[in-house]
C-alpha atoms as a PDB file:
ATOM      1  CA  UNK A   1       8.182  13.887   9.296  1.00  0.00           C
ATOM      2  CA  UNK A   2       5.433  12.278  10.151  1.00  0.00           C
ATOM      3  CA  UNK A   3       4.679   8.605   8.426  1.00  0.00           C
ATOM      4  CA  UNK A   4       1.107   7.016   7.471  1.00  0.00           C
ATOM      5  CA  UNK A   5       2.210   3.324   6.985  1.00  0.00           C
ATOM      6  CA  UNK A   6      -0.232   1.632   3.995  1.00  0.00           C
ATOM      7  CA  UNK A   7      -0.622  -2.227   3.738  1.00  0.00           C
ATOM      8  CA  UNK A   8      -3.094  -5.242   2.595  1.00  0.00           C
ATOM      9  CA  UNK A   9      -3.671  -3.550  -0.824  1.00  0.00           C
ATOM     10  CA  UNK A  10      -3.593  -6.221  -3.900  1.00  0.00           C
ATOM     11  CA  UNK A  11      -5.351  -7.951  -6.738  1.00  0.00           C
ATOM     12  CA  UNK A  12      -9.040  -9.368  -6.035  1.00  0.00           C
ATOM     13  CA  UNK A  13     -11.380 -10.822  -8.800  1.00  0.00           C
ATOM     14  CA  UNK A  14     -15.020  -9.113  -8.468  1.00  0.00           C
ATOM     15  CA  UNK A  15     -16.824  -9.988  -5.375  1.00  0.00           C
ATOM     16  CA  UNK A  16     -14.010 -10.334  -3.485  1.00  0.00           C
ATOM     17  CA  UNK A  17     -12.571  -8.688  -0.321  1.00  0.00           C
ATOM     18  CA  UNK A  18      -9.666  -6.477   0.271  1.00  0.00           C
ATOM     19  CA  UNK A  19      -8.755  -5.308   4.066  1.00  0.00           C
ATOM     20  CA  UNK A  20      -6.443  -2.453   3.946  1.00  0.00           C
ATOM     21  CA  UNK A  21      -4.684  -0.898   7.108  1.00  0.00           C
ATOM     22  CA  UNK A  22      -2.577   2.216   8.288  1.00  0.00           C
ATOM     23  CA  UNK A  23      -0.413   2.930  10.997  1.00  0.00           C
ATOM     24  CA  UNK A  24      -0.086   6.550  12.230  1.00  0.00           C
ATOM     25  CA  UNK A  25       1.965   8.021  15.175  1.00  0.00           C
ATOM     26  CA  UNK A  26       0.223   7.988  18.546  1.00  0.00           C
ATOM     27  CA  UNK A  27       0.402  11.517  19.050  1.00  0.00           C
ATOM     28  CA  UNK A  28      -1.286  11.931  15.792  1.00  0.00           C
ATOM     29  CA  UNK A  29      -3.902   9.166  15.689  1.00  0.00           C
ATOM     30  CA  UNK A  30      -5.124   9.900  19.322  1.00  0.00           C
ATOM     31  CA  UNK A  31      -5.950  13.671  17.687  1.00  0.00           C
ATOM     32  CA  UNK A  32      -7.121  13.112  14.061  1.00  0.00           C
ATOM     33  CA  UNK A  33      -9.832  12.296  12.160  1.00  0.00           C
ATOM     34  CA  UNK A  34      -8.672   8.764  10.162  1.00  0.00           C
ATOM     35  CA  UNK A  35      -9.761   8.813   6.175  1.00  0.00           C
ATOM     36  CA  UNK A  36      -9.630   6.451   3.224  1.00  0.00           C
ATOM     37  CA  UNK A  37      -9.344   8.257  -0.204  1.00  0.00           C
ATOM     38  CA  UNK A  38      -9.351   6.672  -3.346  1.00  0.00           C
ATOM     39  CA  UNK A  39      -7.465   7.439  -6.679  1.00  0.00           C
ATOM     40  CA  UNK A  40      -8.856   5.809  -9.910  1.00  0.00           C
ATOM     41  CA  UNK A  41      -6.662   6.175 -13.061  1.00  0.00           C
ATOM     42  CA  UNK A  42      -7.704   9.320 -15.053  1.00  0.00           C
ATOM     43  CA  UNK A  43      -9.574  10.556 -12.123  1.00  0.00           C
ATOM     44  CA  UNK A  44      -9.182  13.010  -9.357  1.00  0.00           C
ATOM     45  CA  UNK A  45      -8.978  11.418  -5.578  1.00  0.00           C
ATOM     46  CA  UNK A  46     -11.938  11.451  -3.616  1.00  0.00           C
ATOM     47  CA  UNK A  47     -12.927  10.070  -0.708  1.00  0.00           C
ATOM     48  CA  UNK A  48     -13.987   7.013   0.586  1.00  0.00           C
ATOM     49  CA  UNK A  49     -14.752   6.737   4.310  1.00  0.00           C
ATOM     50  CA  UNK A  50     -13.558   8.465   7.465  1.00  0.00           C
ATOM     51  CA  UNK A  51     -14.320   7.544  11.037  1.00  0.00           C
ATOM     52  CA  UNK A  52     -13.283  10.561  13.971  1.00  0.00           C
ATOM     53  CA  UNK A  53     -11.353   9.822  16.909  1.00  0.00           C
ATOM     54  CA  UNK A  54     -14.932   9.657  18.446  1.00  0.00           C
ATOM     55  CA  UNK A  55     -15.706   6.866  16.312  1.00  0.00           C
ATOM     56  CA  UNK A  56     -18.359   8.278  14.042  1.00  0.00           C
ATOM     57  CA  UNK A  57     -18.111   7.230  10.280  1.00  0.00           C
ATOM     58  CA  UNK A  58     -19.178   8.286   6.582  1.00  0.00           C
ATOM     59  CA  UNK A  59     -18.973   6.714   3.699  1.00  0.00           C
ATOM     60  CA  UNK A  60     -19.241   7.859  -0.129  1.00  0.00           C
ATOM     61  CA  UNK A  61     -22.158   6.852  -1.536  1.00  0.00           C
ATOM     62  CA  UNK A  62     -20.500   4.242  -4.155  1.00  0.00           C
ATOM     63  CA  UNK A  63     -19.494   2.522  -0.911  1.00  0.00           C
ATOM     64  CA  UNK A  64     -21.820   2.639   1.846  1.00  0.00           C
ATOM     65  CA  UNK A  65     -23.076  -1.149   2.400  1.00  0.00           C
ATOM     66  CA  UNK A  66     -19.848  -2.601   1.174  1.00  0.00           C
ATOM     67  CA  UNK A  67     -17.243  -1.349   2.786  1.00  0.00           C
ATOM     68  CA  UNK A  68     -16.187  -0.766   6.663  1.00  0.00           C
ATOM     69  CA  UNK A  69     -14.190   1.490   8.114  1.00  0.00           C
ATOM     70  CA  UNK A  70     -13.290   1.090  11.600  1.00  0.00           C
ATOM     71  CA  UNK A  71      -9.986   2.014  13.815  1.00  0.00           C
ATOM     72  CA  UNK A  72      -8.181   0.820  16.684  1.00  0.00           C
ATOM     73  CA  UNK A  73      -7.156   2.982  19.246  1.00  0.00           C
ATOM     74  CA  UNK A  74      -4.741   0.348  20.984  1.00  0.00           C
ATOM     75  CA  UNK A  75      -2.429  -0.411  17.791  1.00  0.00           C
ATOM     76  CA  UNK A  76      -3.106   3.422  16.200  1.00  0.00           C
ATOM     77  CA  UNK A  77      -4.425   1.641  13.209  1.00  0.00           C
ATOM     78  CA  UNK A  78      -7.231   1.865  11.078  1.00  0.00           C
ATOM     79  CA  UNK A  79      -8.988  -0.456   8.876  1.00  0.00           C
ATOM     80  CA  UNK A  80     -10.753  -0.257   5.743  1.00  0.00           C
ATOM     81  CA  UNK A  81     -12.889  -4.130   4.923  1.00  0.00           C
ATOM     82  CA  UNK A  82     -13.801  -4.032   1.564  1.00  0.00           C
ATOM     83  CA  UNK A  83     -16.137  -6.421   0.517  1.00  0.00           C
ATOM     84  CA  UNK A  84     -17.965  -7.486  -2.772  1.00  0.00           C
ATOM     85  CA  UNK A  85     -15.595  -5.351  -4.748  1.00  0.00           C
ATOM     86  CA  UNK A  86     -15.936  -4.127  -8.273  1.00  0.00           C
ATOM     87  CA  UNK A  87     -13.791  -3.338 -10.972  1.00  0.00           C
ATOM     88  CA  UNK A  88     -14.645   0.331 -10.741  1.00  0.00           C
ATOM     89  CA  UNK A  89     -12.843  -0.069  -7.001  1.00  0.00           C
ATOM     90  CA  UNK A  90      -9.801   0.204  -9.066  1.00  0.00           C
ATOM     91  CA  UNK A  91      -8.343   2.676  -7.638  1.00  0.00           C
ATOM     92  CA  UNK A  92      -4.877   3.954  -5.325  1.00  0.00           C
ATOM     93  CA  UNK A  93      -6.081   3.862  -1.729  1.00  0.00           C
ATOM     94  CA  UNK A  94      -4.483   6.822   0.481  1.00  0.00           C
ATOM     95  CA  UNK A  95      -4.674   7.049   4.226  1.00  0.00           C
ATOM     96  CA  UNK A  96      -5.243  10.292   5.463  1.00  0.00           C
ATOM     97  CA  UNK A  97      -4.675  12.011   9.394  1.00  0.00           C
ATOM     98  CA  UNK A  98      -6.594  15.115   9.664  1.00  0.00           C
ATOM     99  CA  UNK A  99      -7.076  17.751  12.450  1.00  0.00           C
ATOM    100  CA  UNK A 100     -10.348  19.405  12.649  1.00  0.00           C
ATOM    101  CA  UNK A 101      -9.630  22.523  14.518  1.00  0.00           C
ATOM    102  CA  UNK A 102      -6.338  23.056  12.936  1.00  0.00           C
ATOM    103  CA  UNK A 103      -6.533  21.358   9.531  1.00  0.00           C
ATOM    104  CA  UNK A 104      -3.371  19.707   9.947  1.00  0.00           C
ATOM    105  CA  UNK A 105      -3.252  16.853   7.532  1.00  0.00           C
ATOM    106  CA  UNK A 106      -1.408  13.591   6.394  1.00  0.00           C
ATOM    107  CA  UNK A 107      -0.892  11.536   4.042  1.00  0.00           C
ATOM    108  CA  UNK A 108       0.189   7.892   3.439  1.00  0.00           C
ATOM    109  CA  UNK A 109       2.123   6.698   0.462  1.00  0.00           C
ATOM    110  CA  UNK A 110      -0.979   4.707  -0.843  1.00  0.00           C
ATOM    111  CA  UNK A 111      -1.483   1.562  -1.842  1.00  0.00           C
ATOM    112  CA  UNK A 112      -2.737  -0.333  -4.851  1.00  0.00           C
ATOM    113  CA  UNK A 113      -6.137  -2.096  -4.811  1.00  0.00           C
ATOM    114  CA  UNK A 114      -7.170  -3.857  -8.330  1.00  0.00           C
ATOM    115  CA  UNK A 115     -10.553  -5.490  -9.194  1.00  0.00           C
ATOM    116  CA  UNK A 116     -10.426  -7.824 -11.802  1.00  0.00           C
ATOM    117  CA  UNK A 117     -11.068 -11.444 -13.292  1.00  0.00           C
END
């Protein structure tokens, strides 16, 4: 069974900054694509940013600008920095593992980011 560990989501008033992080296997973070997908209430999960094992990134639109996702190879962890935060950042925060080539995919238990004063 292979575990995503979550951490560093909490409560933030608007403006703020969040830094959320996941652990992954070696085997598995050497060889995946690393995501961040989001999960509002009433809403459908979508994502957020992703950065390959290459290191290129891409961000959703209602993102880009704010947030940062980066990874590092030496721990097998990567990072999401959220900055100036809104309330519609509400959301669950997933970590996802996924193989291009054989769509092999993970997920992490998620973790709970709230926006508000």
């Amino acid at each position: 069974q292979v575990q995503l560990v979550e951490s560093g989501g909490g409560l933030v008033q608007p403006g703020g900054s969040l830094t959320l992080s996941c652990t992954a296997p070696g085997s598995i973070f050497s060889n995946y694509a690393m995501g961040w997908f989001r999960q509002a209430p009433g809403k459908q999960r979508e994502l957020a940013a992703v950065i390959t094992n290459g290191g290129s990134t891409n961000y959703a639109d209602a993102v880009k600008g704010r947030f940062t996702i980066s990874r590092d190879n030496a721990k097998n962890t990567v990072y999401l920095q959220m900055n100036s935060l809104k309330p519609e950042d509400t959301a669950v925060y997933y970590c996802n593992a996924h193989n291009v080539y054989t769509k092999q995919s993970y997920w992490g238990q998620g973790t709970q980011g709230t926006v508000s004063s």
